[in-house]
PDB file of N, CA and C in Angstrom:
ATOM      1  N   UNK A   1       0.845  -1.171   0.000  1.00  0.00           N
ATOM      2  CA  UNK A   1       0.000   0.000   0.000  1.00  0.00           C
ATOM      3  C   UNK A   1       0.894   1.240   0.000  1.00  0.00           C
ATOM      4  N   UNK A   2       0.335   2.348  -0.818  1.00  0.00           N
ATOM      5  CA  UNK A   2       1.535   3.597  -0.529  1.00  0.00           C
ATOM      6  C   UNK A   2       1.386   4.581   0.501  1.00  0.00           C
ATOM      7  N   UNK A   3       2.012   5.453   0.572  1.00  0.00           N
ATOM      8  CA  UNK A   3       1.892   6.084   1.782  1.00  0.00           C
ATOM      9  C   UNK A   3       0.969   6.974   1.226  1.00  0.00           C
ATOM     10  N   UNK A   4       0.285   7.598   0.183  1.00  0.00           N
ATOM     11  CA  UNK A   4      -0.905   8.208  -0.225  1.00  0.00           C
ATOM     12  C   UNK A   4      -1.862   7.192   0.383  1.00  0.00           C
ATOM     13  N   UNK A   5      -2.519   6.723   0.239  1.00  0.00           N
ATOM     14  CA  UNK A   5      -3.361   5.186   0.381  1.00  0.00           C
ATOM     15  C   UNK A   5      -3.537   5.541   1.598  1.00  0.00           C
ATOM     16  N   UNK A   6      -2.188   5.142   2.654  1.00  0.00           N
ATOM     17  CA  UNK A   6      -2.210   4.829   3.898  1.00  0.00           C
ATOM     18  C   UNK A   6      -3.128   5.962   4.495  1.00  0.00           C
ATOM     19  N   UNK A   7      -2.321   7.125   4.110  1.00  0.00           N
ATOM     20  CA  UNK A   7      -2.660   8.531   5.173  1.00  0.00           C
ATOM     21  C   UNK A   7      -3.818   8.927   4.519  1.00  0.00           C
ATOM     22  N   UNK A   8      -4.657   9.201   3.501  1.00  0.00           N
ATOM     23  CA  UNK A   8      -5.625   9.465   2.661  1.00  0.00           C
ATOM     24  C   UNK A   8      -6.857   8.580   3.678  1.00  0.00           C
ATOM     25  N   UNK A   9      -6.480   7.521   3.409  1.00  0.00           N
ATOM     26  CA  UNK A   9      -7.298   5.878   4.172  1.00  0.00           C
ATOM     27  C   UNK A   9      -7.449   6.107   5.544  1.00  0.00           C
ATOM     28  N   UNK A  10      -6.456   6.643   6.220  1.00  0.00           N
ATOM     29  CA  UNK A  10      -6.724   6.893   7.570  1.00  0.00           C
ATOM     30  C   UNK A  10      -7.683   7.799   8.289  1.00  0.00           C
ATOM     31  N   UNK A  11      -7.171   8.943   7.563  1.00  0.00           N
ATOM     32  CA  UNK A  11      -7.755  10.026   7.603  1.00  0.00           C
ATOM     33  C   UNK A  11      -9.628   9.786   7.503  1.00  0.00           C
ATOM     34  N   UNK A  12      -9.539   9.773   5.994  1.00  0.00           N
ATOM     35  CA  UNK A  12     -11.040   9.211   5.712  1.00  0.00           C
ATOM     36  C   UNK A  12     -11.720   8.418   7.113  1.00  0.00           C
ATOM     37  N   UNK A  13     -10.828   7.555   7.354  1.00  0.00           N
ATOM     38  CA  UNK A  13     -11.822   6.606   8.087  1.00  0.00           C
ATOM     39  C   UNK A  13     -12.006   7.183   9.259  1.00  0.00           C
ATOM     40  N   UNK A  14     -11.181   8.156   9.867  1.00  0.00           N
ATOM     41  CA  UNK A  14     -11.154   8.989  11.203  1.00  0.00           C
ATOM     42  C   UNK A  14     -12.321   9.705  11.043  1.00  0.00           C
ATOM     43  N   UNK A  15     -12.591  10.596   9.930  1.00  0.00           N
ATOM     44  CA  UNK A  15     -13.274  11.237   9.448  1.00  0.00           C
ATOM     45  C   UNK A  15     -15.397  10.205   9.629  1.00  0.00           C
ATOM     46  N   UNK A  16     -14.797   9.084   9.041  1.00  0.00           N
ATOM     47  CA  UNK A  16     -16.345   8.338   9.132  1.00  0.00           C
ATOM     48  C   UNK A  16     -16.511   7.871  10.855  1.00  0.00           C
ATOM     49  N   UNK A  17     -15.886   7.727  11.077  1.00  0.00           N
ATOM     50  CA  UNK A  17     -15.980   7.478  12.631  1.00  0.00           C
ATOM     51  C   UNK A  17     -16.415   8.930  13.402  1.00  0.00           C
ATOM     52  N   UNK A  18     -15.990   9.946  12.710  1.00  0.00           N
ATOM     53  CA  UNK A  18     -16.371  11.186  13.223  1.00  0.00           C
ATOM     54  C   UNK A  18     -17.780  11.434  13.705  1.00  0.00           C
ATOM     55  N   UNK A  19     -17.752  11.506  12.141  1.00  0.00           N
ATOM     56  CA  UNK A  19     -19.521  11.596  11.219  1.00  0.00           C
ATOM     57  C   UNK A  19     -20.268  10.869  12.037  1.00  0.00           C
ATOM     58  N   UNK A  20     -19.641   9.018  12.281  1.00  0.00           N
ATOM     59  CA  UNK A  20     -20.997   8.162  13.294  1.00  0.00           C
ATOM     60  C   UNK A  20     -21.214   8.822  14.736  1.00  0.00           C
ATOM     61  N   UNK A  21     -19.897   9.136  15.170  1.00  0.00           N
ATOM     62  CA  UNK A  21     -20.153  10.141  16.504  1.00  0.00           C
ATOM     63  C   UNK A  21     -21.216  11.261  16.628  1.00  0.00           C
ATOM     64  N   UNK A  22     -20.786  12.093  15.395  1.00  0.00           N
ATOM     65  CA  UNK A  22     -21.701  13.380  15.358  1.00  0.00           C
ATOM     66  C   UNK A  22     -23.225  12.878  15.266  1.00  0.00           C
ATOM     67  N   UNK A  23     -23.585  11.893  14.476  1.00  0.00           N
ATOM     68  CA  UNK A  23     -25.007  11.155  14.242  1.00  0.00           C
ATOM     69  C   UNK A  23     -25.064  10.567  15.461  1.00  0.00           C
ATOM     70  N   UNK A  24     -24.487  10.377  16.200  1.00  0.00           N
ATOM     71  CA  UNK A  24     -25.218   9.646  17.735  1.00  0.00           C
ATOM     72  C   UNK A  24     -25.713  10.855  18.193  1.00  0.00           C
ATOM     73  N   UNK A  25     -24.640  11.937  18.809  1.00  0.00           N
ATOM     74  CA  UNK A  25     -24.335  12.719  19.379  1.00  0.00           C
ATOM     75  C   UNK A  25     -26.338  13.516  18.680  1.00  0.00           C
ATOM     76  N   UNK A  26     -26.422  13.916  17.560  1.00  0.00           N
ATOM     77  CA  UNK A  26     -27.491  14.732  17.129  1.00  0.00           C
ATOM     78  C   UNK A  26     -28.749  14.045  17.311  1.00  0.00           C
ATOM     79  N   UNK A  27     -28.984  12.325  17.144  1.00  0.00           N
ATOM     80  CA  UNK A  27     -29.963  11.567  17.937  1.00  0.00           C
ATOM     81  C   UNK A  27     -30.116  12.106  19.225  1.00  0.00           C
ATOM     82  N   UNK A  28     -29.439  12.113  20.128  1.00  0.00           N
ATOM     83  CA  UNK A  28     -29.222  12.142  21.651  1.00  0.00           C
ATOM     84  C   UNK A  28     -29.704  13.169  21.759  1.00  0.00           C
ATOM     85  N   UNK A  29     -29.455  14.287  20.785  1.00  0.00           N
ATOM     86  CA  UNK A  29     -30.467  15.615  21.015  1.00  0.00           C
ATOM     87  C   UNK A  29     -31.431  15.732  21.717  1.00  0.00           C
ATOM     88  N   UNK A  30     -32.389  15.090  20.538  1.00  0.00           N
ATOM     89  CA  UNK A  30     -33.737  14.548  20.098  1.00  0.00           C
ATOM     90  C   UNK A  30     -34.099  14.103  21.187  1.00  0.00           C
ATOM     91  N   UNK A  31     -33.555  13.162  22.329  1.00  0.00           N
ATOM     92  CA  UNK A  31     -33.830  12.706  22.869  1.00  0.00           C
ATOM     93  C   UNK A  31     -34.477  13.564  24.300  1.00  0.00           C
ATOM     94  N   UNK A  32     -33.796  14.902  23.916  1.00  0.00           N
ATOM     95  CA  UNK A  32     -34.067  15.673  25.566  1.00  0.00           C
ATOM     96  C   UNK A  32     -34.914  17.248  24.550  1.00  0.00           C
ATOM     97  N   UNK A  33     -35.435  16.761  24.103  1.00  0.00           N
ATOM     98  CA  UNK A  33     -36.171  18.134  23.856  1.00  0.00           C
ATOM     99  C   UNK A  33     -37.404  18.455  24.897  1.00  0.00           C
ATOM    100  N   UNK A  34     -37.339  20.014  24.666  1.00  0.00           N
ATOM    101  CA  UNK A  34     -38.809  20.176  26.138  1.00  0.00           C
ATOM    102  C   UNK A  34     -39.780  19.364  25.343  1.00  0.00           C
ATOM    103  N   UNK A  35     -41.130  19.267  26.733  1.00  0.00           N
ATOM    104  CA  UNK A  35     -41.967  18.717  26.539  1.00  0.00           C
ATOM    105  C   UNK A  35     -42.910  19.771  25.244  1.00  0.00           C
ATOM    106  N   UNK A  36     -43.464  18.556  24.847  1.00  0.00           N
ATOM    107  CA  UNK A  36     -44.392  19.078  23.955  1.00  0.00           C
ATOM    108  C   UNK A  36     -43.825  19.821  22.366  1.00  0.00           C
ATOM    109  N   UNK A  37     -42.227  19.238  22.275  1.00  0.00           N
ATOM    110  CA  UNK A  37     -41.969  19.985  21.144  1.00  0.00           C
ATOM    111  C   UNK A  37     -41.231  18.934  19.777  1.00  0.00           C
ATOM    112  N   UNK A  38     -42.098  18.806  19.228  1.00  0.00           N
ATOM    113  CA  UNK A  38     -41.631  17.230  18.003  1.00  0.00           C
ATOM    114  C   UNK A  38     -40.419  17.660  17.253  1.00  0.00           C
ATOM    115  N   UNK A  39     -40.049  16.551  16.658  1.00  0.00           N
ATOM    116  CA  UNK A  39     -38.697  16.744  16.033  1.00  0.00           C
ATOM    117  C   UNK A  39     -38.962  17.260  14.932  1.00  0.00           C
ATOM    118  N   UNK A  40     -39.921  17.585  14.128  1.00  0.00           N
ATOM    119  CA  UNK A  40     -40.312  18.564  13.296  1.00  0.00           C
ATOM    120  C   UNK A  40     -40.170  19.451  13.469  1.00  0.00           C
ATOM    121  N   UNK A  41     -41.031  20.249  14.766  1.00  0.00           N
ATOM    122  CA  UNK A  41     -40.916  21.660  14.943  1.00  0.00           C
ATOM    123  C   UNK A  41     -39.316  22.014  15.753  1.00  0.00           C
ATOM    124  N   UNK A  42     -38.581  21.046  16.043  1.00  0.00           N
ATOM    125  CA  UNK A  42     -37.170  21.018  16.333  1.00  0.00           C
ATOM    126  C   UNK A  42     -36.385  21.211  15.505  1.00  0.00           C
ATOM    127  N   UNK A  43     -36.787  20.591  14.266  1.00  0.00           N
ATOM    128  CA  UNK A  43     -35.376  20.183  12.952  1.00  0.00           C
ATOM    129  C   UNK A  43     -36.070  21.234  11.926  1.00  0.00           C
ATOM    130  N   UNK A  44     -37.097  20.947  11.685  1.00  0.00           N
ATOM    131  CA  UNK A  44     -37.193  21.895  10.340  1.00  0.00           C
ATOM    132  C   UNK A  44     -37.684  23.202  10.165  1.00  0.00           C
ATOM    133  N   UNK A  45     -36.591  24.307  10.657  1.00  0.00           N
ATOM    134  CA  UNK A  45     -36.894  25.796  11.479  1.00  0.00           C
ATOM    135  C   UNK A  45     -35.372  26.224  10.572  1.00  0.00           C
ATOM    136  N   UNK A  46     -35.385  27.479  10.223  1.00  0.00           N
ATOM    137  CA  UNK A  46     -34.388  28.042   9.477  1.00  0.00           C
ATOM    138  C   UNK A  46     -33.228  28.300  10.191  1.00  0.00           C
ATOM    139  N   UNK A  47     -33.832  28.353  11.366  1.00  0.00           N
ATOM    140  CA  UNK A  47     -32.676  28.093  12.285  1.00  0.00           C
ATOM    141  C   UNK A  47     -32.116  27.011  12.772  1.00  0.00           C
ATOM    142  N   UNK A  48     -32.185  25.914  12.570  1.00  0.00           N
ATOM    143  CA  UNK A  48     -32.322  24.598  12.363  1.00  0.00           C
ATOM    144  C   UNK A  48     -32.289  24.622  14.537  1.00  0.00           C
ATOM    145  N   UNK A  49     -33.143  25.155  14.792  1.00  0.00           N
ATOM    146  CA  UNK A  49     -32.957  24.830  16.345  1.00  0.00           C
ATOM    147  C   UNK A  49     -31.560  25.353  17.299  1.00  0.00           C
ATOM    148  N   UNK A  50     -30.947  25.725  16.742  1.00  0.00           N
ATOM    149  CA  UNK A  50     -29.924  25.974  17.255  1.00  0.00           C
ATOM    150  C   UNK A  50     -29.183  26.672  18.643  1.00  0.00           C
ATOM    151  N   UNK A  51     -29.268  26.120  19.630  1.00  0.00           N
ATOM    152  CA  UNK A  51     -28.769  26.467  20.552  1.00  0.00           C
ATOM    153  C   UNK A  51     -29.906  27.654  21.177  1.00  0.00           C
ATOM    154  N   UNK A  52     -31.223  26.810  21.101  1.00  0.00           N
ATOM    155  CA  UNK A  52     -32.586  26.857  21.311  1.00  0.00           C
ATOM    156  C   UNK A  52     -32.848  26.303  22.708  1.00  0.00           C
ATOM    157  N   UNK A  53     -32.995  27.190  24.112  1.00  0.00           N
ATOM    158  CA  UNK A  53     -33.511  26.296  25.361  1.00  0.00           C
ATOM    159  C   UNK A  53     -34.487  26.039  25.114  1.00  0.00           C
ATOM    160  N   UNK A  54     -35.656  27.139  24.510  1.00  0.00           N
ATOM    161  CA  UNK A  54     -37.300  26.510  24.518  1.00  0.00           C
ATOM    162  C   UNK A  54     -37.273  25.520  23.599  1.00  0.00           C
ATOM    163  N   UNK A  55     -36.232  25.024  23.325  1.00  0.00           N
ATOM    164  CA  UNK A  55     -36.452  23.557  22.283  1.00  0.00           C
ATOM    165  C   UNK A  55     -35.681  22.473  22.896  1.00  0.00           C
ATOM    166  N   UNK A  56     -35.184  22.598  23.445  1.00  0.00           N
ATOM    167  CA  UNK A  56     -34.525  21.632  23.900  1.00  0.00           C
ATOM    168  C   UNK A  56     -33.524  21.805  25.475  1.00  0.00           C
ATOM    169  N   UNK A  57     -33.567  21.215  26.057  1.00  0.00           N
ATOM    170  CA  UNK A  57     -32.879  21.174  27.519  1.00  0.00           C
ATOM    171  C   UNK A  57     -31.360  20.938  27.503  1.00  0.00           C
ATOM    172  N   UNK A  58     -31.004  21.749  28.833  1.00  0.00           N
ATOM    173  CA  UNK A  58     -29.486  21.945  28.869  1.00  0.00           C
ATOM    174  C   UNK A  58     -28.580  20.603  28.366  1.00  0.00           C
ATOM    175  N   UNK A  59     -29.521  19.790  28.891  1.00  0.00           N
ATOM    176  CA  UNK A  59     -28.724  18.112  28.325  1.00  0.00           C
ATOM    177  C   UNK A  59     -28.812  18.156  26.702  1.00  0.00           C
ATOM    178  N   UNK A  60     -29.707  18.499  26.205  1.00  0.00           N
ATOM    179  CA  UNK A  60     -30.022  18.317  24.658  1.00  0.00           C
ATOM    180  C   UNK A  60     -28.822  19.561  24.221  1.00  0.00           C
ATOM    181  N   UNK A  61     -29.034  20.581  24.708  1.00  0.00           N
ATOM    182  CA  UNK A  61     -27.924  21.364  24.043  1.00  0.00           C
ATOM    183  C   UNK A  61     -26.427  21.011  24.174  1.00  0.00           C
ATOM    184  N   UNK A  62     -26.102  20.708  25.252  1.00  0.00           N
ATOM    185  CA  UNK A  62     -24.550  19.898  25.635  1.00  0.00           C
ATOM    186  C   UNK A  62     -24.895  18.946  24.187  1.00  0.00           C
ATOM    187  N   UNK A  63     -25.288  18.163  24.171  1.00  0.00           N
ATOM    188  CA  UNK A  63     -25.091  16.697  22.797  1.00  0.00           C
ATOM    189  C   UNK A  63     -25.253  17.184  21.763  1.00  0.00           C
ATOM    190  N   UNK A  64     -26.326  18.536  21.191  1.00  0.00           N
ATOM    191  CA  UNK A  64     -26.192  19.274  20.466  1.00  0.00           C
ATOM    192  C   UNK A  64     -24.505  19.958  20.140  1.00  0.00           C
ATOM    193  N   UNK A  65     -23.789  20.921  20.889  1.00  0.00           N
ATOM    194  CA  UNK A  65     -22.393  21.633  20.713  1.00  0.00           C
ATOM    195  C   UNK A  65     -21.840  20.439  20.467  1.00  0.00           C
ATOM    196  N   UNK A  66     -22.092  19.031  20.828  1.00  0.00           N
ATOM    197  CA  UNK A  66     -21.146  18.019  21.040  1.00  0.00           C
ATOM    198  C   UNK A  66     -21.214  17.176  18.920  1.00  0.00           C
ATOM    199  N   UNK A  67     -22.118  17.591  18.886  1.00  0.00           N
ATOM    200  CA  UNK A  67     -22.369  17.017  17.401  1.00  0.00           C
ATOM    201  C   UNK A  67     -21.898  17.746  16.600  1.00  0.00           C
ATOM    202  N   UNK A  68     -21.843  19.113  16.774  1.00  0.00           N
ATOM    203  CA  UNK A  68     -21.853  20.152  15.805  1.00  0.00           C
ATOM    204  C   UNK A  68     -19.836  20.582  15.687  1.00  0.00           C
ATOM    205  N   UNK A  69     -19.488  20.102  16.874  1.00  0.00           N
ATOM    206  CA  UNK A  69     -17.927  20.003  17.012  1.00  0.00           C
ATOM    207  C   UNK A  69     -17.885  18.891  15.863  1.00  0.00           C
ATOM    208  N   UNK A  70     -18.337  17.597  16.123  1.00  0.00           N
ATOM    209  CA  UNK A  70     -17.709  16.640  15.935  1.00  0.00           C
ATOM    210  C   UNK A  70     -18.141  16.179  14.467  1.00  0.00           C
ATOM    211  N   UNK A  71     -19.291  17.527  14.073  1.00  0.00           N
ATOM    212  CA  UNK A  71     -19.014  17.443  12.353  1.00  0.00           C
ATOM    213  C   UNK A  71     -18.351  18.390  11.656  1.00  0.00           C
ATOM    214  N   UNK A  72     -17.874  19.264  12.561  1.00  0.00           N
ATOM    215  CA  UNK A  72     -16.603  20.187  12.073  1.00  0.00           C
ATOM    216  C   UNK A  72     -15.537  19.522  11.953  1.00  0.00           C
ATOM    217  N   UNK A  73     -15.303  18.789  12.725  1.00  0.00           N
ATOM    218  CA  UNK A  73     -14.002  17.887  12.456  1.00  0.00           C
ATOM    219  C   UNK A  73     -14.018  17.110  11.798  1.00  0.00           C
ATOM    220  N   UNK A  74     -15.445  16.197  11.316  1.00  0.00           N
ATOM    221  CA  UNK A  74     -15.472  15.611  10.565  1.00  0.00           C
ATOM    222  C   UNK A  74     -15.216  16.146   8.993  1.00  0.00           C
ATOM    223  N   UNK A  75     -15.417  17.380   8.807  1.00  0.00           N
ATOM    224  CA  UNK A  75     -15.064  18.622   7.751  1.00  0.00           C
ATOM    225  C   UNK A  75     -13.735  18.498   7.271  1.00  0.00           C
ATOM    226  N   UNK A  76     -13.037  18.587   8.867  1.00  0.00           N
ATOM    227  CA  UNK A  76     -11.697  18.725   8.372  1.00  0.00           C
ATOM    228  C   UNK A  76     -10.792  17.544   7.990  1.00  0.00           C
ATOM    229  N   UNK A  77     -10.854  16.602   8.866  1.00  0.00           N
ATOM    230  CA  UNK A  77     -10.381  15.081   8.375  1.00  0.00           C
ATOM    231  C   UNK A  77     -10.372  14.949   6.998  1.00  0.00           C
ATOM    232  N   UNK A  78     -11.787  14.725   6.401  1.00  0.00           N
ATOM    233  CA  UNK A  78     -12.069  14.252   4.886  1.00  0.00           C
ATOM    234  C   UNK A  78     -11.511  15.787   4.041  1.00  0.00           C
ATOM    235  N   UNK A  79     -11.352  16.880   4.532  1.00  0.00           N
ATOM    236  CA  UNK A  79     -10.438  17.947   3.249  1.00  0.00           C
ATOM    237  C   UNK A  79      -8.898  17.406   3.423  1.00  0.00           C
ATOM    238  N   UNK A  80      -8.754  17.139   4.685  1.00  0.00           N
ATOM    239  CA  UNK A  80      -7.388  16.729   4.726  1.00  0.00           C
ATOM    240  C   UNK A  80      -6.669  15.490   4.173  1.00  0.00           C
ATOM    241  N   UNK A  81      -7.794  14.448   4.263  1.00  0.00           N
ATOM    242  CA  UNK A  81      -7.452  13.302   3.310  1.00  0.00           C
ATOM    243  C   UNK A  81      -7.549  13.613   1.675  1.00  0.00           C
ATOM    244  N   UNK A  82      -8.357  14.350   1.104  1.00  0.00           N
ATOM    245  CA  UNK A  82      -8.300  14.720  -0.125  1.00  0.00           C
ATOM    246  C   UNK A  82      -7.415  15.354  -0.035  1.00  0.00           C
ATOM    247  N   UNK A  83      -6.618  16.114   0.540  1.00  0.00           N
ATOM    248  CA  UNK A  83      -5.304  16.960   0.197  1.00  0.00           C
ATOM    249  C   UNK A  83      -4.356  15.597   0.612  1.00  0.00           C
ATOM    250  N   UNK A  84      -4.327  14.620   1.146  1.00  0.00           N
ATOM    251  CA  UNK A  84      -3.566  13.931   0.917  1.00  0.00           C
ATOM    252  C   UNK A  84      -3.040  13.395  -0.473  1.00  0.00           C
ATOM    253  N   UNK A  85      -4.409  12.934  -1.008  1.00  0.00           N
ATOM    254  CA  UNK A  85      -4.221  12.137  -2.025  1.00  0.00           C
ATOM    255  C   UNK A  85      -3.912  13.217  -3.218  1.00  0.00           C
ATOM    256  N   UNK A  86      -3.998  14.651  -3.231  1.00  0.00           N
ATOM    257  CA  UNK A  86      -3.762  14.991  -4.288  1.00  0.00           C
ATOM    258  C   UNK A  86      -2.061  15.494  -3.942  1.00  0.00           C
ATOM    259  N   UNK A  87      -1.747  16.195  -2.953  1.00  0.00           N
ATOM    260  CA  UNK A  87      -0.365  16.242  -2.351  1.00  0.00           C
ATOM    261  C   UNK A  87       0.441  14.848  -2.521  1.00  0.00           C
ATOM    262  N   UNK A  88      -0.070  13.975  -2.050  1.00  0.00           N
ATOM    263  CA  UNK A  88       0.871  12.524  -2.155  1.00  0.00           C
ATOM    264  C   UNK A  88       0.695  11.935  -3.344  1.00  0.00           C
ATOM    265  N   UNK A  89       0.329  12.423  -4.489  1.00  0.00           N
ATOM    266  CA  UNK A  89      -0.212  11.694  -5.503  1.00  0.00           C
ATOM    267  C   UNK A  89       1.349  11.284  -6.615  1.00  0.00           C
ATOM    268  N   UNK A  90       1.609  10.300  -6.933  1.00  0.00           N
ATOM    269  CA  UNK A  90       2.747   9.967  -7.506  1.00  0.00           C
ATOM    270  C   UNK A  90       3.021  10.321  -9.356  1.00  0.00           C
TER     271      UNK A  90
END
């Protein structure tokens, strides 16, 4: 395997492991929203809910910042593996 491959491959996969984190992490939201407020009127708002108490509780917002990190990073991993493969490219 070359060392493009390797570090490209790694990266990526750091990157999908990210992504499954951030998708737990944004379930778990969901899970603590105030009473009486559906994941409709949660998710599909132009504000996409965002760092919303009347939508969701201090626990929901902690797993919320916690998703929204951990698909920023997931951002950066996968640009960084594509700059691998075009930087390491033989």
């Amino acid at each position: 395997m070359s060392a493009q491959g390797l570090v490209a491959g790694s990266l990526g996969a750091a990157g999908v492991i990210c992504a499954g984190f951030a998708v737990r992490s944004e379930r778990r939201m969901h899970r603590h929203r105030q009473p009486g407020v559906t994941y409709a009127a949660a998710t599909l708002r132009r504000d996409g809910g965002w760092r919303r108490a009347d939508l969701f509780t201090p626990e929901g917002l902690r797993h919320q910042a916690r998703a929204a990190r951990l698909g920023f990073m997931t951002v950066v991993l996968w640009v960084l593996a594509l700059a691998a493969v075009v930087v390491l490219a033989e």
